[in-house]
PDB file of N, CA and C in Angstrom:
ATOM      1  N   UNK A   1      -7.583  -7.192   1.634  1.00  0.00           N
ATOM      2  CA  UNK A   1      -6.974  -6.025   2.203  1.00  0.00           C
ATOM      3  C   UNK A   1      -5.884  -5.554   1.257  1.00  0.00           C
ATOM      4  N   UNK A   2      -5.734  -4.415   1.189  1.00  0.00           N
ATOM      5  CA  UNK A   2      -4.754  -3.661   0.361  1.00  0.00           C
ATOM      6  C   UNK A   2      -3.938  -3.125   1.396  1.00  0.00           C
ATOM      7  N   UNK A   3      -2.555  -3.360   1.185  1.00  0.00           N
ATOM      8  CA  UNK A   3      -1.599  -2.348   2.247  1.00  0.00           C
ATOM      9  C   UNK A   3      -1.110  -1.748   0.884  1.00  0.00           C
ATOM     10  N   UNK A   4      -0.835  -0.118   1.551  1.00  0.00           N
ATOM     11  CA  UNK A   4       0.031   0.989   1.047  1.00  0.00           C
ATOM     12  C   UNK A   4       0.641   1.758   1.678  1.00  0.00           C
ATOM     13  N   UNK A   5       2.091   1.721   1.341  1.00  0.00           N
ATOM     14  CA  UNK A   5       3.122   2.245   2.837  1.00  0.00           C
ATOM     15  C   UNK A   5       4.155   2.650   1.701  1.00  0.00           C
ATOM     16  N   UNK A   6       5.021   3.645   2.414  1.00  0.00           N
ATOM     17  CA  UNK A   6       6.429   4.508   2.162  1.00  0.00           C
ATOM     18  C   UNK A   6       7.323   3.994   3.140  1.00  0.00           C
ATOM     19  N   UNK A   7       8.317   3.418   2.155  1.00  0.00           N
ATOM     20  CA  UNK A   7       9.559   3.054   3.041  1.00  0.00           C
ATOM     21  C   UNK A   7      10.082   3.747   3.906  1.00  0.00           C
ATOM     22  N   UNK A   8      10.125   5.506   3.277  1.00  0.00           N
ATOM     23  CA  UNK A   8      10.545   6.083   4.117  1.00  0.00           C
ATOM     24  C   UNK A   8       9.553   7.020   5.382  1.00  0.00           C
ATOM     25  N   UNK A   9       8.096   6.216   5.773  1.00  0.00           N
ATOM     26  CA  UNK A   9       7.197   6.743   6.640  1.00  0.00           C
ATOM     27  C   UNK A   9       8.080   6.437   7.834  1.00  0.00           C
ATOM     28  N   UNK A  10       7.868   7.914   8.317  1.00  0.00           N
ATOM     29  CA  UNK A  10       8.897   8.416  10.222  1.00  0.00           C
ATOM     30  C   UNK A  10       8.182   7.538  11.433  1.00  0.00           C
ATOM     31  N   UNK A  11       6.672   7.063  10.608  1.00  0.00           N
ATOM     32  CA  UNK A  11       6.756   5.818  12.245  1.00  0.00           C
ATOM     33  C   UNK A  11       7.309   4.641  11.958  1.00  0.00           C
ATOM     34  N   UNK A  12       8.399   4.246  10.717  1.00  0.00           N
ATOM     35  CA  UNK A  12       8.438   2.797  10.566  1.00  0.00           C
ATOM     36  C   UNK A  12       7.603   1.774  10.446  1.00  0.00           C
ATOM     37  N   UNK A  13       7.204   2.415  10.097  1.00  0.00           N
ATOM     38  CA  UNK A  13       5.577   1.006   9.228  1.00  0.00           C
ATOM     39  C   UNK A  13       5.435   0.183   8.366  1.00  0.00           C
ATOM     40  N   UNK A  14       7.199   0.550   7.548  1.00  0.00           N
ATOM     41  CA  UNK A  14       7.095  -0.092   6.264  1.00  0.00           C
ATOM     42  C   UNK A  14       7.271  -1.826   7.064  1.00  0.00           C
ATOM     43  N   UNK A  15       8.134  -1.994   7.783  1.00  0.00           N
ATOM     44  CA  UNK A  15       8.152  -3.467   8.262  1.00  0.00           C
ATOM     45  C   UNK A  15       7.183  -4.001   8.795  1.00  0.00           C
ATOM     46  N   UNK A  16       6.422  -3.600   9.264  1.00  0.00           N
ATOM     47  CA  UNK A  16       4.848  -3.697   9.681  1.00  0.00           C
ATOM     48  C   UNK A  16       4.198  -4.442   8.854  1.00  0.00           C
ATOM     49  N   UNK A  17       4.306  -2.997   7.655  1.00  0.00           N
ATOM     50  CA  UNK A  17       3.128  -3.481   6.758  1.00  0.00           C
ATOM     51  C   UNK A  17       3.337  -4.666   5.765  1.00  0.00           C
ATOM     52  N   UNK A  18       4.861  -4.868   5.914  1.00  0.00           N
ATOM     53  CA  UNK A  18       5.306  -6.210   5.099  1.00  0.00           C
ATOM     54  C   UNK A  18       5.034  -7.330   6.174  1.00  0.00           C
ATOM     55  N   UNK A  19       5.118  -7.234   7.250  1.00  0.00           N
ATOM     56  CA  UNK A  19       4.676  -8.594   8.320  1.00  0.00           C
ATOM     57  C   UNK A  19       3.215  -8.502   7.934  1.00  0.00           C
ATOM     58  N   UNK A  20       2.195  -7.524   8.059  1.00  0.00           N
ATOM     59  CA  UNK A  20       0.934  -7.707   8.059  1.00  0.00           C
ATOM     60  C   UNK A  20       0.552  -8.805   6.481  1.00  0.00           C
ATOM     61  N   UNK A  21       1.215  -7.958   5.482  1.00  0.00           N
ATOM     62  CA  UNK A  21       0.630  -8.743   4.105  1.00  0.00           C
ATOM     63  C   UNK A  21       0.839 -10.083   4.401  1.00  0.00           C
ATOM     64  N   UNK A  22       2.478 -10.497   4.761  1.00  0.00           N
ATOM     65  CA  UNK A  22       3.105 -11.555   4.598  1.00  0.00           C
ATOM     66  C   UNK A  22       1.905 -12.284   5.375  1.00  0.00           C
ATOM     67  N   UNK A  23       1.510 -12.401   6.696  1.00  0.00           N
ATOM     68  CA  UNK A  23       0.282 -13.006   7.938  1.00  0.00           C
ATOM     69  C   UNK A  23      -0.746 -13.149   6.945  1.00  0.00           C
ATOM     70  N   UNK A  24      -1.441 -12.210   6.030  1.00  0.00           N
ATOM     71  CA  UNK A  24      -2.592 -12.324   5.278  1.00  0.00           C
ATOM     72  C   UNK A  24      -2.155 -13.602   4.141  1.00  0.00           C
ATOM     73  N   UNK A  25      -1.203 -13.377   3.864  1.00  0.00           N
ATOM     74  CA  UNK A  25      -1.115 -14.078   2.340  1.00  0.00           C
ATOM     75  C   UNK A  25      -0.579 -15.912   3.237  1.00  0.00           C
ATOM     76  N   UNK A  26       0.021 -15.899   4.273  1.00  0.00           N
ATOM     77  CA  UNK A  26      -0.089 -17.252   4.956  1.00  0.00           C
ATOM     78  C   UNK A  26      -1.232 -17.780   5.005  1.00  0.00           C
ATOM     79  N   UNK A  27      -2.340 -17.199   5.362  1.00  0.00           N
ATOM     80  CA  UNK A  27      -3.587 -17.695   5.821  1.00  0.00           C
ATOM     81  C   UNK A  27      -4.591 -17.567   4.618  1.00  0.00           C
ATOM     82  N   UNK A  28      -3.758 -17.431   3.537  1.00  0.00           N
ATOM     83  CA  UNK A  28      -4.564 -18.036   2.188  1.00  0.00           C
ATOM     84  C   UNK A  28      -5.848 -16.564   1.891  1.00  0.00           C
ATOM     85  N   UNK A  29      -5.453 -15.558   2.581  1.00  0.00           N
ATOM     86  CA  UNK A  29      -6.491 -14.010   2.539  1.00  0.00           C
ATOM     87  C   UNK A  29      -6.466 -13.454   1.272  1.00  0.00           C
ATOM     88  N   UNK A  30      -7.512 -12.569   0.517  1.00  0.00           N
ATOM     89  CA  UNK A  30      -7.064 -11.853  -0.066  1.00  0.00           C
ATOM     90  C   UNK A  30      -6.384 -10.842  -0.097  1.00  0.00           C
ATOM     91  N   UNK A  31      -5.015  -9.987  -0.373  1.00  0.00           N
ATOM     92  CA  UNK A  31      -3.925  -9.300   0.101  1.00  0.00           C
ATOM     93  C   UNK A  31      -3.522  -8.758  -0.475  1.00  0.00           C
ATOM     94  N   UNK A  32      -3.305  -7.807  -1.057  1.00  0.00           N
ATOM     95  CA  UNK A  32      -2.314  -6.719  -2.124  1.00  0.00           C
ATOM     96  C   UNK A  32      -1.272  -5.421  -1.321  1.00  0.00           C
ATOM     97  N   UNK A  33       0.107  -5.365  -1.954  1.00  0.00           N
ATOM     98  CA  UNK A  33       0.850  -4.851  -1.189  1.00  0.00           C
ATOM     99  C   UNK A  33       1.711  -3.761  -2.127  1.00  0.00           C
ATOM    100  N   UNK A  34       1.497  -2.631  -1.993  1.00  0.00           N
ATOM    101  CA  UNK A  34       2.231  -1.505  -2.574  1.00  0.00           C
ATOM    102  C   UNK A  34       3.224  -0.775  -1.705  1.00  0.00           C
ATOM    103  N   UNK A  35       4.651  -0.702  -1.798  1.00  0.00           N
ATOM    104  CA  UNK A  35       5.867   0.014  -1.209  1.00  0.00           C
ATOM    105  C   UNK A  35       6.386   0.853  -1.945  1.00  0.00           C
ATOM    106  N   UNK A  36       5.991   2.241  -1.460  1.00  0.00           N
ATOM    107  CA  UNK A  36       6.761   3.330  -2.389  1.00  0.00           C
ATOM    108  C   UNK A  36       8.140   3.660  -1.708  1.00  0.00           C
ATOM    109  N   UNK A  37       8.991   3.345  -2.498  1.00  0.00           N
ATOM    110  CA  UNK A  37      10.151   4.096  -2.073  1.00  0.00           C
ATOM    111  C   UNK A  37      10.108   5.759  -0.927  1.00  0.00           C
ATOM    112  N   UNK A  38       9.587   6.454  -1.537  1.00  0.00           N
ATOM    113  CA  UNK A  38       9.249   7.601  -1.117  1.00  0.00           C
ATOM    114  C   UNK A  38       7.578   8.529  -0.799  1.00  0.00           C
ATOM    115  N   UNK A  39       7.038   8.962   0.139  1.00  0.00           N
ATOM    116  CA  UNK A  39       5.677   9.336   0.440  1.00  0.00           C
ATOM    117  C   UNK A  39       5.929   9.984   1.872  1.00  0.00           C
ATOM    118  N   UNK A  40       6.433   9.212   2.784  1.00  0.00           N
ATOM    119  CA  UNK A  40       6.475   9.794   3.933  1.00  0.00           C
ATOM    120  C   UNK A  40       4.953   9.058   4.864  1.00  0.00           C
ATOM    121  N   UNK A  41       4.330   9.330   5.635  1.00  0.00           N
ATOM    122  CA  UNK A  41       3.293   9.184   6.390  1.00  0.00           C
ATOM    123  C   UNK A  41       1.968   9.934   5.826  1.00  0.00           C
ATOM    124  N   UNK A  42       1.272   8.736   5.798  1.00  0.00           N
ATOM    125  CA  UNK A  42      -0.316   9.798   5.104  1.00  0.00           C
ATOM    126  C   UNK A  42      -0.357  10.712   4.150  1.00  0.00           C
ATOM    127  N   UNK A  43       0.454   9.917   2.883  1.00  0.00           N
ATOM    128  CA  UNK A  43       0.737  11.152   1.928  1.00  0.00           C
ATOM    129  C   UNK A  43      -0.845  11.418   0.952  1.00  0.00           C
ATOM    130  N   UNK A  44      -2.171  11.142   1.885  1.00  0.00           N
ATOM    131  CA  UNK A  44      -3.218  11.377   0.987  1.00  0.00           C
ATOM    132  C   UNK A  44      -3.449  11.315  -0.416  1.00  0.00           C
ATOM    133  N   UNK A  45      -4.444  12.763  -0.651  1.00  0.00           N
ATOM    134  CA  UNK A  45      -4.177  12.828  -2.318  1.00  0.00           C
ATOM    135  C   UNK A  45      -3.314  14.327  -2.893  1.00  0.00           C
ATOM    136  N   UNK A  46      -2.478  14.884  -1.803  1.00  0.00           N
ATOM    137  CA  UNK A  46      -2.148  15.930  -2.049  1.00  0.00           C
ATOM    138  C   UNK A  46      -0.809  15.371  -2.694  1.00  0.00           C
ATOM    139  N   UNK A  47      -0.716  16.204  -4.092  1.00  0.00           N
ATOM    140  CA  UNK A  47       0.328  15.885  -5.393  1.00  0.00           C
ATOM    141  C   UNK A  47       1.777  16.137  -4.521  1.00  0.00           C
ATOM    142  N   UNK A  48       2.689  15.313  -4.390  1.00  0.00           N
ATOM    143  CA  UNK A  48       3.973  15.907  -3.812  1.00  0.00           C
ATOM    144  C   UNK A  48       5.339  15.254  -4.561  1.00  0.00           C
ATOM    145  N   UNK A  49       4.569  15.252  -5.688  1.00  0.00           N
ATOM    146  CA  UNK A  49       5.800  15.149  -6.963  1.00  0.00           C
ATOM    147  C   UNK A  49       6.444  13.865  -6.615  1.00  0.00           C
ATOM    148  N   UNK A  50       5.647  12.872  -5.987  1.00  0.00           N
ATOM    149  CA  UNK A  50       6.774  11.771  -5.426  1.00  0.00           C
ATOM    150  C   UNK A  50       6.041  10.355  -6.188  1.00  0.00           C
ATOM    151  N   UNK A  51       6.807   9.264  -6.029  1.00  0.00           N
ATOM    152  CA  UNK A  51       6.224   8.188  -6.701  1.00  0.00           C
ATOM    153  C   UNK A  51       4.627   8.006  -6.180  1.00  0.00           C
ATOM    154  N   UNK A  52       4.570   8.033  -4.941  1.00  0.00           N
ATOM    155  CA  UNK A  52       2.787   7.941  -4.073  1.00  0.00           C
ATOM    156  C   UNK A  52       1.656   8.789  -4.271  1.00  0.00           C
ATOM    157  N   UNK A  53       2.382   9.906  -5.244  1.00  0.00           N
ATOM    158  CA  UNK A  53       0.856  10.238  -5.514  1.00  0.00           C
ATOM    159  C   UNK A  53       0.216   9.684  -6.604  1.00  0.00           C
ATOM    160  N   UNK A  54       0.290   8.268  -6.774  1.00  0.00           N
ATOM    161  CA  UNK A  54      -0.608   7.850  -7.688  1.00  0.00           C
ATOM    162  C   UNK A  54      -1.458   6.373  -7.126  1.00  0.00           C
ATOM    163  N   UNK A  55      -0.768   6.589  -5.574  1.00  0.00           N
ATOM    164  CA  UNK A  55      -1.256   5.223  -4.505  1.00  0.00           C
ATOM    165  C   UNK A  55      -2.774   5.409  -5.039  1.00  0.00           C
ATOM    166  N   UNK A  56      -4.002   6.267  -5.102  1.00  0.00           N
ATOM    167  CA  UNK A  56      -4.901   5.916  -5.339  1.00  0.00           C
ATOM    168  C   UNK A  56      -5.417   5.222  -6.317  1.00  0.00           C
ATOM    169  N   UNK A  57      -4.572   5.280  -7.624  1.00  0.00           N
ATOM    170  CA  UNK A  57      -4.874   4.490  -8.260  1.00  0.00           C
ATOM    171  C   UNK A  57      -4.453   3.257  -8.638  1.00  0.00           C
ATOM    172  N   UNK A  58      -3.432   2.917  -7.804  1.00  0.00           N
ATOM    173  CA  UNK A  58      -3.099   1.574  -7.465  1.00  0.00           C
ATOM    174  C   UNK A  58      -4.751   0.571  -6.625  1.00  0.00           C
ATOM    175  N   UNK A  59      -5.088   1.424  -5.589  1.00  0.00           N
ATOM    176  CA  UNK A  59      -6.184   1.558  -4.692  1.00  0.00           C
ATOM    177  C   UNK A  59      -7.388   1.018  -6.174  1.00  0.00           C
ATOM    178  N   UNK A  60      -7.554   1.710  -7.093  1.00  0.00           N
ATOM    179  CA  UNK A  60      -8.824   1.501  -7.805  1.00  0.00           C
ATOM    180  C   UNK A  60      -8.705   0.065  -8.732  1.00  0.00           C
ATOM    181  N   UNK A  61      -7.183   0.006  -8.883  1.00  0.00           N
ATOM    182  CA  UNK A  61      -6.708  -0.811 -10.174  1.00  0.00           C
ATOM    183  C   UNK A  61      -6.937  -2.499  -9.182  1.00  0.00           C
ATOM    184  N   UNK A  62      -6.570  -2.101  -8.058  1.00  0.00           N
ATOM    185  CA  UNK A  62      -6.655  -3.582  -6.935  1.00  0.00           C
ATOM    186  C   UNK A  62      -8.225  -3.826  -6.610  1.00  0.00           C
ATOM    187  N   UNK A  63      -9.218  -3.288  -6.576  1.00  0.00           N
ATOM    188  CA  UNK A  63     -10.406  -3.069  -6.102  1.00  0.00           C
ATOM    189  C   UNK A  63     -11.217  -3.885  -7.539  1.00  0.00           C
ATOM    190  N   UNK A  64     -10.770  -3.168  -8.784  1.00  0.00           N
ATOM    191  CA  UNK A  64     -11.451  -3.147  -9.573  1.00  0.00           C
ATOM    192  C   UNK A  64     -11.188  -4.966 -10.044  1.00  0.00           C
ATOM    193  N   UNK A  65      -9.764  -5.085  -9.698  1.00  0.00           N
ATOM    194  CA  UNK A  65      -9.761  -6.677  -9.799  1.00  0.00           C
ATOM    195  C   UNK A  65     -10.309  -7.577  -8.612  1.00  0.00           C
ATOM    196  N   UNK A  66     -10.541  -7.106  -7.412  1.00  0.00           N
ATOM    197  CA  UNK A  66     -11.254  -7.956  -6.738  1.00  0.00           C
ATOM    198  C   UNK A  66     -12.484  -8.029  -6.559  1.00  0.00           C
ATOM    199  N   UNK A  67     -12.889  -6.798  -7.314  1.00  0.00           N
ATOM    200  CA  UNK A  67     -14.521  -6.886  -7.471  1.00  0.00           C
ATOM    201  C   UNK A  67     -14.918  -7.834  -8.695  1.00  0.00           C
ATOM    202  N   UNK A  68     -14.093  -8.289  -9.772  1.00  0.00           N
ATOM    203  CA  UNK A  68     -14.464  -9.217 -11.119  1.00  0.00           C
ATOM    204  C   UNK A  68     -13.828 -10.471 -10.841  1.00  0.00           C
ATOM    205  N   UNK A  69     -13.008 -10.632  -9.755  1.00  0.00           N
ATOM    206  CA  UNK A  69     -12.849 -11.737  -9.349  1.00  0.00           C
ATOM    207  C   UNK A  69     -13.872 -12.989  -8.799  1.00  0.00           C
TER     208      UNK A  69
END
C-alpha cells in the first residue's frame, strides 16, 4: 500500500494516514508513505504550483520498485 496525504488536508488525515502506515509497517506489510507539506484534500493531477503535484510520480517511482522487487 502506498499512502499519500497533505499535512495541511481540511479533514485531518494526515494523522490517520501516519497511524495507518505505522499498523502496516508493524505487521511486517508492504507500505510506502509520502507527506506533503502542502496539497490540501484530493489534490489529483490538476498542477497547483504546490509540492503534490508531482504525488503521481512518487505513485509510479513506488510501484515500479515493488513490481522488481
Amino acid at each position: 500500500m502506498l499512502v499519500i496525504c497533505a499535512t495541511d488536508d481540511p479533514l485531518g488525515l494526515a494523522t490517520g494516514s501516519i497511524e495507518l502506515y505505522s499498523s502496516w509497517l508493524k505487521e511486517n506489510k508492504t507500505v510506502g508513505l509520502h507527506m506533503y507539506s502542502k496539497g490540501g484534500h484530493g489534490f489529483g493531477m490538476k498542477e497547483q504550483n504546490l509540492p503534490s503535484d508531482d504525488w503521481i510520480q512518487r505513485f509510479y517511482d513506488w510501484w515500479e520498485i515493488e513490481i522488481n522487487d
